[in-house]
N, C-alpha and C. Protein backbone atom coordinates (compact mmCIF):
# COMPACT_ATOMS: atom_id res chain seq x y z
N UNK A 1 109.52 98.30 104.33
CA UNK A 1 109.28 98.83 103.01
C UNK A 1 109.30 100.36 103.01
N UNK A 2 108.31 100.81 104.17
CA UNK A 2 108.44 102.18 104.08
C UNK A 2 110.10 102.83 104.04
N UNK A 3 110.98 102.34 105.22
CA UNK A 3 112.25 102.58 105.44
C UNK A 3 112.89 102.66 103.98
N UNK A 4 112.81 101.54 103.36
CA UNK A 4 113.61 101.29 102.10
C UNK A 4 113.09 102.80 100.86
N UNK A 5 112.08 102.83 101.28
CA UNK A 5 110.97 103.98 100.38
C UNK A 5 111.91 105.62 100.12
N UNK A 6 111.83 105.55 101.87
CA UNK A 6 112.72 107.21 102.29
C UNK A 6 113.83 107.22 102.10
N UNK A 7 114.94 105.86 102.24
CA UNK A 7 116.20 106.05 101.70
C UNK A 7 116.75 106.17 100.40
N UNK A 8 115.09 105.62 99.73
CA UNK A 8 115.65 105.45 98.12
C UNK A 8 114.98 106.76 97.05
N UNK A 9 113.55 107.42 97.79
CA UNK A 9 113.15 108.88 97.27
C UNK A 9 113.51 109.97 98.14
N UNK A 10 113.85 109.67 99.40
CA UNK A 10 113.51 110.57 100.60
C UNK A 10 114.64 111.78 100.89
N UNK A 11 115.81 111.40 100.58
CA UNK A 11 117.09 111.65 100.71
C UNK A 11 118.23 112.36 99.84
N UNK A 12 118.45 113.73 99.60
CA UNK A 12 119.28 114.39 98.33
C UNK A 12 120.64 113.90 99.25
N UNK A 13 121.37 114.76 100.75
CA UNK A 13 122.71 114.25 101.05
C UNK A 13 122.28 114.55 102.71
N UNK A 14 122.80 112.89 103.43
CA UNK A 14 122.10 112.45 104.74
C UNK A 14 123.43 112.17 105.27
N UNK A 15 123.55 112.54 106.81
CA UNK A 15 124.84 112.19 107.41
C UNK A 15 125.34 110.64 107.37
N UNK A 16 125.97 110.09 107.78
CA UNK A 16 125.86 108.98 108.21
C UNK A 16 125.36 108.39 109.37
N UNK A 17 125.50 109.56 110.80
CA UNK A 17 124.96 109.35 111.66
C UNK A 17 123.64 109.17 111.70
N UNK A 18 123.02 109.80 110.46
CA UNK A 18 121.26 110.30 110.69
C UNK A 18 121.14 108.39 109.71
N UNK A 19 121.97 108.49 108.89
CA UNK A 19 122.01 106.50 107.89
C UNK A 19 121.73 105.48 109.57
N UNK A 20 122.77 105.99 110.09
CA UNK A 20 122.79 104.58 110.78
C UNK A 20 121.77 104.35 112.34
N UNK A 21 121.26 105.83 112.48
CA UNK A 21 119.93 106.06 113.62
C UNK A 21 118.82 105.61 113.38
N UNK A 22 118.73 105.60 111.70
CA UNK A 22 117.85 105.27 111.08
C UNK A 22 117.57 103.32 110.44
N UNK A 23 118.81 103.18 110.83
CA UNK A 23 118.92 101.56 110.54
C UNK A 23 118.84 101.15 111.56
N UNK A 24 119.59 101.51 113.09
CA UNK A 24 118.85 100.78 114.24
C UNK A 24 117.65 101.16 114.53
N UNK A 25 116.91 102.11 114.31
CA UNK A 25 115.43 102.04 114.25
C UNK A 25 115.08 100.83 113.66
N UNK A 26 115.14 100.55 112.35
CA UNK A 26 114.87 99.63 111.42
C UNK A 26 115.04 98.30 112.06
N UNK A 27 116.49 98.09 112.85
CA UNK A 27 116.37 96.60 113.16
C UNK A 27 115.86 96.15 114.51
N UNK A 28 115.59 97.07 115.30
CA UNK A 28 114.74 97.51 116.47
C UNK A 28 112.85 97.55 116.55
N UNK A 29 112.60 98.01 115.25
CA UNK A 29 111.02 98.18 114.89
C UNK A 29 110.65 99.52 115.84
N UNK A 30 111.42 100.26 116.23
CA UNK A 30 111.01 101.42 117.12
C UNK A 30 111.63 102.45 116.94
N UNK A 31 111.31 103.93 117.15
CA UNK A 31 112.31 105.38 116.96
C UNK A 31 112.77 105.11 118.47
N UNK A 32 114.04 105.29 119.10
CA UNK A 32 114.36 105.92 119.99
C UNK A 32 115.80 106.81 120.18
N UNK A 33 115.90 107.46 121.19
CA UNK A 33 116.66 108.62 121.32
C UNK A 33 117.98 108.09 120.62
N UNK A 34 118.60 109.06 120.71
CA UNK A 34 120.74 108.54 120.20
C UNK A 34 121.34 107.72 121.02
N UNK A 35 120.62 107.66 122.27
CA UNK A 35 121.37 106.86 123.70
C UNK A 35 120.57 105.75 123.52
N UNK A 36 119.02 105.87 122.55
CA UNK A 36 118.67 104.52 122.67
C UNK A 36 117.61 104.49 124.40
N UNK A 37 117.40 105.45 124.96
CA UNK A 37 116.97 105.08 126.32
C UNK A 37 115.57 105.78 126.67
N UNK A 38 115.29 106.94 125.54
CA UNK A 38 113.95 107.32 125.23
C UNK A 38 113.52 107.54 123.97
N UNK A 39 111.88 106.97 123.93
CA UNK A 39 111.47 106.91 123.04
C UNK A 39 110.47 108.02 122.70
N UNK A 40 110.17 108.59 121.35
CA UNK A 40 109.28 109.81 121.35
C UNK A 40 107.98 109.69 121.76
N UNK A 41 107.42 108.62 122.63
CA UNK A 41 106.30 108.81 123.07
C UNK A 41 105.93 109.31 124.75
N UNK A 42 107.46 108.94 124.93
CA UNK A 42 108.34 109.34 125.85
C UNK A 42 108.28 110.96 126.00
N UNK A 43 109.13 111.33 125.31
CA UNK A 43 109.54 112.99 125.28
C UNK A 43 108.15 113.88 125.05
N UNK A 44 107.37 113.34 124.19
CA UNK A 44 105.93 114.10 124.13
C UNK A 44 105.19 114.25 125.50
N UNK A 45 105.14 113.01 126.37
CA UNK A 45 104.64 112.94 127.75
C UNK A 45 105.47 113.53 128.51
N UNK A 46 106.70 114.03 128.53
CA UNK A 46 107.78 115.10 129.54
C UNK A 46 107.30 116.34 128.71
N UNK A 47 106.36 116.40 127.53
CA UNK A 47 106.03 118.60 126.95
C UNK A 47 105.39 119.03 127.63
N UNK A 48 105.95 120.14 128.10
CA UNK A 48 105.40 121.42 129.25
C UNK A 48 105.16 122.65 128.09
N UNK A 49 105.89 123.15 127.15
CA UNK A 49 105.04 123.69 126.16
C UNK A 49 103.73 124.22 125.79
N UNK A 50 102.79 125.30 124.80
CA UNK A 50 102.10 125.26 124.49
C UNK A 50 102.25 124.49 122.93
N UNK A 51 101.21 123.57 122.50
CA UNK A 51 101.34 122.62 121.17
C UNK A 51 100.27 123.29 120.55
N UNK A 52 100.33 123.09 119.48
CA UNK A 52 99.54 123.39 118.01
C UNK A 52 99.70 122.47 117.05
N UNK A 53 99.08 121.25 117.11
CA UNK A 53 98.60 120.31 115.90
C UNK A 53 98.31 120.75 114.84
N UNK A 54 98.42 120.76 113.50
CA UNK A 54 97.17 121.07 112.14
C UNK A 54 97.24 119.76 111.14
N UNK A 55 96.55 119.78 111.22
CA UNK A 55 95.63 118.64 109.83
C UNK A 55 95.34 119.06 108.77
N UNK A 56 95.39 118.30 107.76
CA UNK A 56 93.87 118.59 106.53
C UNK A 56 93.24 117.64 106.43
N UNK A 57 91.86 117.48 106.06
CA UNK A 57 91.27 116.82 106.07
C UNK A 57 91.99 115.65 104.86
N UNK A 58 92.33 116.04 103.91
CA UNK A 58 92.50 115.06 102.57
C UNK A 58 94.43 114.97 102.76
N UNK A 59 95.06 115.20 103.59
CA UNK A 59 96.34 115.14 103.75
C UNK A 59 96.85 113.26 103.78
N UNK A 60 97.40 113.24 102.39
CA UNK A 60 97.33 111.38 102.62
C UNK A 60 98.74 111.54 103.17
N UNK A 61 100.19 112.42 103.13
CA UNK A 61 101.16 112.67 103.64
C UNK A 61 101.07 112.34 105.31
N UNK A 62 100.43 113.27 106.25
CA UNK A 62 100.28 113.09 106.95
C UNK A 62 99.45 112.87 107.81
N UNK A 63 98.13 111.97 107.34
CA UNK A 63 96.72 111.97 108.26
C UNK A 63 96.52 112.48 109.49
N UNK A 64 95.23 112.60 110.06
CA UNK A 64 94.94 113.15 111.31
C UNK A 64 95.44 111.56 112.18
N UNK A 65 95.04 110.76 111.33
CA UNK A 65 95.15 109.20 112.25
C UNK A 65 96.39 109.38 112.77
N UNK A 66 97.50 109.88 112.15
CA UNK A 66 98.54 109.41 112.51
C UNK A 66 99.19 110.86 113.59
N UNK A 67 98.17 111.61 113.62
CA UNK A 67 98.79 112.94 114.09
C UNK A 67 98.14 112.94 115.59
N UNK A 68 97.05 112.34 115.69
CA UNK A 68 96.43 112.44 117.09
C UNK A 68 96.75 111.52 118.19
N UNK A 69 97.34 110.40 118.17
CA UNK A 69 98.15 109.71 119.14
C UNK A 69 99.54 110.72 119.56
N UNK A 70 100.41 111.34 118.96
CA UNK A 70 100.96 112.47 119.55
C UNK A 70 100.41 113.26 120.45
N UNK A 71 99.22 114.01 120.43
CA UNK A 71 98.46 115.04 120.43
C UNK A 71 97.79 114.93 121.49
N UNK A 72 97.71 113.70 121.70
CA UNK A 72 96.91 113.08 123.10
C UNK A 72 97.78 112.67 124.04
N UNK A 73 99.00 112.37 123.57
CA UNK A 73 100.22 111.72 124.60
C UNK A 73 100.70 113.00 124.90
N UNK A 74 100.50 114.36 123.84
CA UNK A 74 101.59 115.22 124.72
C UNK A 74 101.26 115.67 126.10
N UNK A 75 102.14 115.83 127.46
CA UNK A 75 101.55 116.74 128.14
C UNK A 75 101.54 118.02 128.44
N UNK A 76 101.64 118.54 127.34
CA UNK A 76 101.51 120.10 127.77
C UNK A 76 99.72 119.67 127.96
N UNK A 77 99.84 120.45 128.68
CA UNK A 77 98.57 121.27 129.60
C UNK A 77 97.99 122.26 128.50
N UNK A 78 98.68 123.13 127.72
CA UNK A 78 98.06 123.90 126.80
C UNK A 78 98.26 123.20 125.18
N UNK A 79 97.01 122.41 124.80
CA UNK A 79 97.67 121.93 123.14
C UNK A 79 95.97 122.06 122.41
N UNK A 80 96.39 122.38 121.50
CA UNK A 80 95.33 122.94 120.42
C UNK A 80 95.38 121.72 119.07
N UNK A 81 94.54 121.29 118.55
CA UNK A 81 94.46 120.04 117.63
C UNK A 81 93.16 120.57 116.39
N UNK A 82 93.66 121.09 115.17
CA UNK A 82 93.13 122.16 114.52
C UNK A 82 93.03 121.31 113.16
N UNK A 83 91.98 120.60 112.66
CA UNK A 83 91.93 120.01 111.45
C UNK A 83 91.27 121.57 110.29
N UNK A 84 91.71 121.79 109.17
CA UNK A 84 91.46 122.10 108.18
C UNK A 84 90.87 121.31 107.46
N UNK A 85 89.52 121.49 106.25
CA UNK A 85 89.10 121.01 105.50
C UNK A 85 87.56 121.41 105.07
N UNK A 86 86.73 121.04 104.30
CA UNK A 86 85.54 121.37 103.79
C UNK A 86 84.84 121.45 104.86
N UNK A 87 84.22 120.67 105.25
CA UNK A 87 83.20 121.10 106.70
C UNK A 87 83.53 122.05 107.34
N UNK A 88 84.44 122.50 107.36
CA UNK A 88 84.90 123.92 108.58
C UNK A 88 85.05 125.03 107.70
N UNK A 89 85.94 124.72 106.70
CA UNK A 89 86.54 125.83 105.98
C UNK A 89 86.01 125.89 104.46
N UNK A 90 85.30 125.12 104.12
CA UNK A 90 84.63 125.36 102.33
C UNK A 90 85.74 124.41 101.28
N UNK A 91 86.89 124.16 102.15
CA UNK A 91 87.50 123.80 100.91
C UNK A 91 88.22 122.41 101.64
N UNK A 92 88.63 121.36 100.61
CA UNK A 92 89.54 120.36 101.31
C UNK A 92 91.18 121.26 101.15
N UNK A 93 92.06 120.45 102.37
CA UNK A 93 93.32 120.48 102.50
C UNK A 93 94.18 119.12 102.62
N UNK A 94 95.18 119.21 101.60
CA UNK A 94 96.14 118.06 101.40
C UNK A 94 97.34 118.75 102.20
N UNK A 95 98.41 118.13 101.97
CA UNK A 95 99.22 118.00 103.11
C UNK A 95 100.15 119.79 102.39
N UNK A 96 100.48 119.53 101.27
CA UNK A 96 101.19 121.44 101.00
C UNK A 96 100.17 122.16 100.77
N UNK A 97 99.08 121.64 100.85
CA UNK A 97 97.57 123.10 101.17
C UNK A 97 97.82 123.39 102.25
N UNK A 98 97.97 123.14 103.19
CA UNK A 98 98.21 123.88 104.59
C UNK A 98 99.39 125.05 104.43
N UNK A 99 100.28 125.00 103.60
CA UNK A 99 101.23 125.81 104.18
C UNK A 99 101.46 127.10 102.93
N UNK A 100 101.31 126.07 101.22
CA UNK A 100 101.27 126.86 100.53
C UNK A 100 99.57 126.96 99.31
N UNK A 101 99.08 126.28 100.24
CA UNK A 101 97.68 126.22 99.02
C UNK A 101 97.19 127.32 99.04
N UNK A 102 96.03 127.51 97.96
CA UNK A 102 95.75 128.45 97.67
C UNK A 102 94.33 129.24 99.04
N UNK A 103 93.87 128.64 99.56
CA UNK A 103 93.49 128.96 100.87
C UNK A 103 94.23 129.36 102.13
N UNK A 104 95.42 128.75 102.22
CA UNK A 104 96.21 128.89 103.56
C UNK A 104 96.52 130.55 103.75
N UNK A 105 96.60 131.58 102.77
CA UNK A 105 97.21 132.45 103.27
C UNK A 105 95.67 133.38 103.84
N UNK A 106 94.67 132.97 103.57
CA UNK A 106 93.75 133.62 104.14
C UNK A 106 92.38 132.78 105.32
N UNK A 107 93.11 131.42 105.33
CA UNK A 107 92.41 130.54 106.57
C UNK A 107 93.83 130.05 107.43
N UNK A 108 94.41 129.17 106.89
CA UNK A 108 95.78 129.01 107.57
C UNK A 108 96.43 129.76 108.61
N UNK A 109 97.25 130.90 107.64
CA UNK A 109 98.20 131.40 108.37
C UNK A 109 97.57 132.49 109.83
N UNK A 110 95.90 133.21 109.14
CA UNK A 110 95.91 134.24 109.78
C UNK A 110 95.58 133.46 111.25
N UNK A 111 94.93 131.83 111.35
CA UNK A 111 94.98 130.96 112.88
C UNK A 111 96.00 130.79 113.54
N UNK A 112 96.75 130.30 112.53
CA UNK A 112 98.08 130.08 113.27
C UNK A 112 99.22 131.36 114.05
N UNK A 113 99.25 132.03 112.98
CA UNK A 113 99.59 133.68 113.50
C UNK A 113 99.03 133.93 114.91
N UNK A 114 97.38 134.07 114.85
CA UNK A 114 96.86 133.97 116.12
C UNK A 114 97.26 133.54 116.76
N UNK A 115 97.00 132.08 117.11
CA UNK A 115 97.69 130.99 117.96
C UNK A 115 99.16 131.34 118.64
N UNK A 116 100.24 131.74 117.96
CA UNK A 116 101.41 131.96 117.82
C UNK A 116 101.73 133.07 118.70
N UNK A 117 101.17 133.98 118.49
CA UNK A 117 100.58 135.57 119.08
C UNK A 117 100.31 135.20 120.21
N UNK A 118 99.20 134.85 120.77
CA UNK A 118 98.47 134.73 121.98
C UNK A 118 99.10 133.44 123.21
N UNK A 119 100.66 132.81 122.12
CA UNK A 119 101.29 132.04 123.05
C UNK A 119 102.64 132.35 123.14
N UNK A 120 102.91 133.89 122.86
CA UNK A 120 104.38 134.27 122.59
C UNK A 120 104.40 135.08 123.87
């Protein structure tokens, strides 16, 4: 259902290659690579990287639920997992509060900047 969801709101103009990666996902029940031989839970456990997670607390787009099984599989050695929201910050964050809400340019960006900074 979800699949059918993204092809039918998700999509202005999609290759065909990206149509049909996306349909053997579908008849597979799994993401894996173009060769088909790794899967992204895979490639997260080969990150040597520094990572930076962010959340919002009220983000129904992309929950923390669904963001912290990444986050825990990656292995970089250096990864940071940074929820936004009322208890920390005074205000809730939905999923475009993080990037363009009306808080982000003065809680958001100036962490991430940090973050960014201190791993460049």
């Amino acid at each position: 259902d979800l699949l059918r969801e993204r092809i039918r709101e998700g999509f202005d103009r999609t290759s065909l290659n990206v149509l049909r990666e996306m349909a053997i996902w579908a008849a597979e029940g799994r993401f894996t690579s173009d060769d088909r031989q790794m899967t992204p839970e895979a490639r997260l456990a080969q990150l040597d990287v520094p990572l930076l997670c962010v959340a919002g607390d009220k983000d129904s787009a992309v929950p923390l639920a669904s963001i912290e099984p990444g986050f825990h599989g990656a292995g970089s050695a250096d990864k940071t997992l940074r929820t936004y929201g009322r208890d920390t910050d005074g205000t809730h964050f939905g999923h475009c509060d993080l990037i363009c809400g009306k808080a982000a340019p003065s809680i958001v960006w100036p962490e991430v900047g940090d973050w960014i900074e201190a791993h460049a």
